[in-house]
C-alpha atoms as a PDB file:
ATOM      1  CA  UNK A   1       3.711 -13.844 -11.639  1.00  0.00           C
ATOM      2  CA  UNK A   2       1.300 -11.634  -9.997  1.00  0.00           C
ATOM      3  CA  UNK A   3       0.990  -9.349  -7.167  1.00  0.00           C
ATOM      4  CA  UNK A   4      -2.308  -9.005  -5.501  1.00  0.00           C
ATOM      5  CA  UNK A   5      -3.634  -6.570  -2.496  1.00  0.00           C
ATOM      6  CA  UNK A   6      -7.124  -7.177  -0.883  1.00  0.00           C
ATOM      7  CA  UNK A   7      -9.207  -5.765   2.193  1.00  0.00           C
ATOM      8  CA  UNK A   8     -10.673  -8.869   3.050  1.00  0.00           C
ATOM      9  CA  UNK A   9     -13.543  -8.965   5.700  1.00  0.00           C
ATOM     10  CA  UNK A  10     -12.747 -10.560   9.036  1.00  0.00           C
ATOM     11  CA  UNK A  11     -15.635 -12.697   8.900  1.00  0.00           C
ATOM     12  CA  UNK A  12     -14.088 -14.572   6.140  1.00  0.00           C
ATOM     13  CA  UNK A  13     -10.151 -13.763   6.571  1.00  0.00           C
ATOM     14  CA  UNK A  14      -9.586 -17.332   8.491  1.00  0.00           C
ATOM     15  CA  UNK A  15     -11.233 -19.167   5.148  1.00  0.00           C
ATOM     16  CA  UNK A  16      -9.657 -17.402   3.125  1.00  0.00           C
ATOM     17  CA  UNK A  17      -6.227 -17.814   4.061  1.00  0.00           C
ATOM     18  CA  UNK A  18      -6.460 -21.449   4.617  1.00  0.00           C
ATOM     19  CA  UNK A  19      -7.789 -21.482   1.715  1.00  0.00           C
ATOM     20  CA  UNK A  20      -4.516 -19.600  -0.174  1.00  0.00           C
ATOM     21  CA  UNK A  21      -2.388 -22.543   2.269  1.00  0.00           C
ATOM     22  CA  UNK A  22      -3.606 -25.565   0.684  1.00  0.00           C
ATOM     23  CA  UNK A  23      -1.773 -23.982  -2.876  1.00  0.00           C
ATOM     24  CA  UNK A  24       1.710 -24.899  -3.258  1.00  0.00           C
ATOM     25  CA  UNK A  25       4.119 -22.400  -2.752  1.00  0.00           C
ATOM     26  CA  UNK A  26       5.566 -22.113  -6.276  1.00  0.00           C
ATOM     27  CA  UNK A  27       1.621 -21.599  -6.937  1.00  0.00           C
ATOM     28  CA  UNK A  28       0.864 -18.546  -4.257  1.00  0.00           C
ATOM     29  CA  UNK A  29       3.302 -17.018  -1.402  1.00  0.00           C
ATOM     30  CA  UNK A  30       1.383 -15.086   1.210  1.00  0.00           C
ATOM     31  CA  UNK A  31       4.558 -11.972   1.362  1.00  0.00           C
ATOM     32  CA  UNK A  32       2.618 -10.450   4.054  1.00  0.00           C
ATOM     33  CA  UNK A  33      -0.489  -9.761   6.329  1.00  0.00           C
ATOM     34  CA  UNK A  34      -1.666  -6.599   8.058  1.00  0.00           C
ATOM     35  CA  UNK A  35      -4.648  -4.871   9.232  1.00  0.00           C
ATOM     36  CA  UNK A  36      -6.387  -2.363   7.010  1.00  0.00           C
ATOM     37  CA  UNK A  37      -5.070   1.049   7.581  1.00  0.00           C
ATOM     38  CA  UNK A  38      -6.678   3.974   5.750  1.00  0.00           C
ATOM     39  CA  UNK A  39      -4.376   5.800   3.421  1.00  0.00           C
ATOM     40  CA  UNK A  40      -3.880   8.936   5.754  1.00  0.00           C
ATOM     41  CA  UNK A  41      -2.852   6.508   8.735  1.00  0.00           C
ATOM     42  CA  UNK A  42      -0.388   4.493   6.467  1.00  0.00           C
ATOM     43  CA  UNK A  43       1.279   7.714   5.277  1.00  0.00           C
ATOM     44  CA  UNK A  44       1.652   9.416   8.799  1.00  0.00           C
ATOM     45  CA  UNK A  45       3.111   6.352  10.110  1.00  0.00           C
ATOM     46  CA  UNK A  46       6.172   6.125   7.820  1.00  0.00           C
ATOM     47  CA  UNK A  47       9.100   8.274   9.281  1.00  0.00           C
ATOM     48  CA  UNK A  48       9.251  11.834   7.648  1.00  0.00           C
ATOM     49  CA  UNK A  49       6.658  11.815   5.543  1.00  0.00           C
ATOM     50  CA  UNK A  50       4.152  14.194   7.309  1.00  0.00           C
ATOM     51  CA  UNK A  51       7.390  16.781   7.393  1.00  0.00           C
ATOM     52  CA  UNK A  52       8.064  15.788   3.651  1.00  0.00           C
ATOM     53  CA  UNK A  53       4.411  16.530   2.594  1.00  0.00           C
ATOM     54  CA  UNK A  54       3.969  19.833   4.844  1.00  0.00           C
ATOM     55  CA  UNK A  55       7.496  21.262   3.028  1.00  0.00           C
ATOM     56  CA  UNK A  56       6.397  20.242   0.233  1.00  0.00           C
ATOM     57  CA  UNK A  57       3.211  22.524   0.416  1.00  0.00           C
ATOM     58  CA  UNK A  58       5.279  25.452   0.993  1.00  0.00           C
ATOM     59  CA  UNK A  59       7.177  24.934  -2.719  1.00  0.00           C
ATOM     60  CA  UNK A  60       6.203  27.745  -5.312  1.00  0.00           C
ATOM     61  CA  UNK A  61       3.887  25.759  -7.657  1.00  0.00           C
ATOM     62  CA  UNK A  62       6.499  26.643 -10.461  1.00  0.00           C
ATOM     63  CA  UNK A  63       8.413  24.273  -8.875  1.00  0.00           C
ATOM     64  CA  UNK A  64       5.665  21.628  -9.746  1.00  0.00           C
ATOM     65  CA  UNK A  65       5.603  18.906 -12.187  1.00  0.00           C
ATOM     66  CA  UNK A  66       2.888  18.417 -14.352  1.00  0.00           C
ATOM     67  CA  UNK A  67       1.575  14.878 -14.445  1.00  0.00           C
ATOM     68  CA  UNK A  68       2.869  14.572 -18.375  1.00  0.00           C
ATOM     69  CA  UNK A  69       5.787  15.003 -17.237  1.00  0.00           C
ATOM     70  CA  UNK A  70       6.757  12.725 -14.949  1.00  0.00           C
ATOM     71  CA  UNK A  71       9.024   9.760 -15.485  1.00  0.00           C
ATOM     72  CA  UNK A  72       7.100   6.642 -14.184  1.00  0.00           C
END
């Protein structure tokens, strides 16, 4: 199974979700709906974050990680 995200465009959101409906629901579950929120938005509206980023920019960059070297 599969996860999707997509921006869809109001003038077609209403087709396009009855559209997903009429597919069983072992087929396709809609999880969730929201409005489009830019990135920046999204991240200043979770609790913390905008204090986690700004101490974060304050670290000595020998604190840093280089990308290789991260643990996905």
């Amino acid at each position: 199974m599969k996860t999707l995200t997509l921006k869809i465009d109001d003038s077609v959101s209403e087709k396009f979700v009855w559209l997903l409906e009429h597919f069983s629901p072992n087929e396709i579950k809609i999880l969730e709906q929201n409005e489009y929120i830019d990135d920046d938005t999204y991240l200043r509206r979770i609790e913390g974050m905008t204090q986690s980023i700004l101490e974060a920019k304050n670290e000595p960059m020998k604190n840093g990680v280089a990308l290789d070297k991260l643990e996905w």
